[in-house]
Protein backbone atom coordinates (compact mmCIF):
# COMPACT_ATOMS: atom_id res chain seq x y z
CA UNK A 1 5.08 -22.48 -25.72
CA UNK A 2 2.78 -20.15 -23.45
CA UNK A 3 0.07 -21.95 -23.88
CA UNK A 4 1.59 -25.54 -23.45
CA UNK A 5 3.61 -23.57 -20.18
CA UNK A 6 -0.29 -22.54 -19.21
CA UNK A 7 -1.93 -25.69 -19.44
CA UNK A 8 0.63 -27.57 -17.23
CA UNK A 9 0.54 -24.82 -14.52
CA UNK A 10 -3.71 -24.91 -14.60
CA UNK A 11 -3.12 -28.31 -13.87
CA UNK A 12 -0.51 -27.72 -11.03
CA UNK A 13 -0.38 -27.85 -7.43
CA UNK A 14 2.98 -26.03 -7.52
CA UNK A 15 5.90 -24.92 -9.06
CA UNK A 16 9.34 -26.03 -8.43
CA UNK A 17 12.61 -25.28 -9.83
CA UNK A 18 15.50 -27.27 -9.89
CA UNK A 19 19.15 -25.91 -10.88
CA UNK A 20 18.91 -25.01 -14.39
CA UNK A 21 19.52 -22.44 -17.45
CA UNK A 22 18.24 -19.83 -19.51
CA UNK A 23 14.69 -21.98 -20.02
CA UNK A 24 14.65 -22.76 -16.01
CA UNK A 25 15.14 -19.18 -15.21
CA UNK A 26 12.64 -17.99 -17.52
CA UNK A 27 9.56 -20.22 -16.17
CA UNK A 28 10.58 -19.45 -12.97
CA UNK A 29 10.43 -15.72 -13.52
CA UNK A 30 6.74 -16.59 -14.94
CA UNK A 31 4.86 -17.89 -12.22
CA UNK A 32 6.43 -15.64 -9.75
CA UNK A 33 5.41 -12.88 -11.81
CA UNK A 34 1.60 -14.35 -12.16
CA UNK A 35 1.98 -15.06 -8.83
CA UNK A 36 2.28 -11.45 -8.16
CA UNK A 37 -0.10 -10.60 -10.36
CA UNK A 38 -2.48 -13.21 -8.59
CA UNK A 39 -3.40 -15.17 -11.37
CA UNK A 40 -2.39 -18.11 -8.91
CA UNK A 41 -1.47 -18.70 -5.50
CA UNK A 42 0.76 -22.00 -5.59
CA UNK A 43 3.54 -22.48 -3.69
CA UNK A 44 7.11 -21.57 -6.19
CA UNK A 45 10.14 -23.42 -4.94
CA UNK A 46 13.35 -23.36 -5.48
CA UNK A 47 15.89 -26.51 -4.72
CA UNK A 48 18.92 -24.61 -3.85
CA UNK A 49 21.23 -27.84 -4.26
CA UNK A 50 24.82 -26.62 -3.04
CA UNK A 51 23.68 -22.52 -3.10
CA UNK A 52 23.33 -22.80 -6.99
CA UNK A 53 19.97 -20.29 -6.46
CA UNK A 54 22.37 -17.52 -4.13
CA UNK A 55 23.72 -15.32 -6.70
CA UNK A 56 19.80 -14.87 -8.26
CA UNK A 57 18.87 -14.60 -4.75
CA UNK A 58 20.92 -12.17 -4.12
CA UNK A 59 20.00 -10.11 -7.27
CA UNK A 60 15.90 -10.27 -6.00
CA UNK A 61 16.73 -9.17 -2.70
CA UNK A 62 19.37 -6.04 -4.02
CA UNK A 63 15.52 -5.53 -6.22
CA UNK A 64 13.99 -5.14 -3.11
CA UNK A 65 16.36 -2.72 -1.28
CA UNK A 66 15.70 -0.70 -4.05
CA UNK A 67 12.78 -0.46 -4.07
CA UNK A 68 12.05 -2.49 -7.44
CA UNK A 69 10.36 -5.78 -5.90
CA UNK A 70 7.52 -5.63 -3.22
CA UNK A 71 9.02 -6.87 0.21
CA UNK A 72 5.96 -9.52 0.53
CA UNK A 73 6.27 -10.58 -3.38
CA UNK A 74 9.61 -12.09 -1.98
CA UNK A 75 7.51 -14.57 0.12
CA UNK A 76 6.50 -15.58 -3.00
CA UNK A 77 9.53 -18.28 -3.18
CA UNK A 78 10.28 -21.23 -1.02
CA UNK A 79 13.24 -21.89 -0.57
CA UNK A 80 15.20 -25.03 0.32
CA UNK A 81 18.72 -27.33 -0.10
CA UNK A 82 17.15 -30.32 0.15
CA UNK A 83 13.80 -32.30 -1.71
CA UNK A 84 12.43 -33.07 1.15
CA UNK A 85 12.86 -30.24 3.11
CA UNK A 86 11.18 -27.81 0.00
CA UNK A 87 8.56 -30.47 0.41
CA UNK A 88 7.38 -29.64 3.50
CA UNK A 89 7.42 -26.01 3.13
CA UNK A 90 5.48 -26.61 0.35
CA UNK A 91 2.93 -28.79 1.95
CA UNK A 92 2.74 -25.64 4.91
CA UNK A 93 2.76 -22.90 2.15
CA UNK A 94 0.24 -19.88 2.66
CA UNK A 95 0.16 -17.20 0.63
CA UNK A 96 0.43 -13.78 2.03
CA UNK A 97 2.21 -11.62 -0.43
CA UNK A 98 0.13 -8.52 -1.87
CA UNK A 99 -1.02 -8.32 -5.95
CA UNK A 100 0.42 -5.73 -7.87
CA UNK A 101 -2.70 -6.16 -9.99
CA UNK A 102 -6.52 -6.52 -9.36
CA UNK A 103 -7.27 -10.24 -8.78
CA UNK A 104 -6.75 -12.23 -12.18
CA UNK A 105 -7.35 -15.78 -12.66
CA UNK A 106 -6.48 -18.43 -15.44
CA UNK A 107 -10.01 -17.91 -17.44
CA UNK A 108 -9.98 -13.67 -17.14
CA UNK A 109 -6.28 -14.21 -18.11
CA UNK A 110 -7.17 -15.74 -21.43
CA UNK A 111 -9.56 -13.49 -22.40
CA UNK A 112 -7.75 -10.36 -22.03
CA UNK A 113 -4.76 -12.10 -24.21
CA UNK A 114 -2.85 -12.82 -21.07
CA UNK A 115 -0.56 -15.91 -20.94
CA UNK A 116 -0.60 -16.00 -24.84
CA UNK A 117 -3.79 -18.63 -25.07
């Protein structure tokens, strides 16, 4: 499944996430974290359709109070009720969080065993 999950993000221009479950939350969790770790730096949205994304929203910014998530890894998500209006702050995306990691990228990734291919 990593590898499969890797592939289709190489191949990405970004990452979006639609209301979802345990799978949804769990590939989300994975780019933002290689996000953070720089191994990319595409835009991750989240389509917030009727504040389904508020409670986990919630729980990431309580992370940050404490101290647990970087303030600028937060900028890491885009987020947005509507398709088209994720799409544009998508299209204007600039990253400008800081790595908790020395720059990685897709090829050092997979030879240090990262990503699982």
């Amino acid at each position: 499944m990593h590898q499969r999950k890797a592939e289709m993000a190489r191949h990405s221009d970004a990452f979006i996430a639609l209301p979802g479950g345990y799978g949804t939350l769990e590939e989300l969790l994975e780019v933002i974290t290689w996000a953070q770790l720089g191994i990319h730096h595409k835009p991750v949205g989240l389509l917030n359709v009727d504040g389904y994304y508020n409670s986990l929203l919630t729980f990431i910014d309580k992370a940050v109070e404490e101290g647990f998530i970087n303030t600028s890894a937060r900028r890491i998500i885009v987020l947005a009720p509507t398709a088209e209006e994720l799409m544009e702050k998508l299209e204007d995306y600039v990253p400008y969080h800081d790595r908790v990691a020395s720059k990685l990228n897709w090829d050092i990734a997979a030879e240090i065993g990262h990503l699982g291919y």
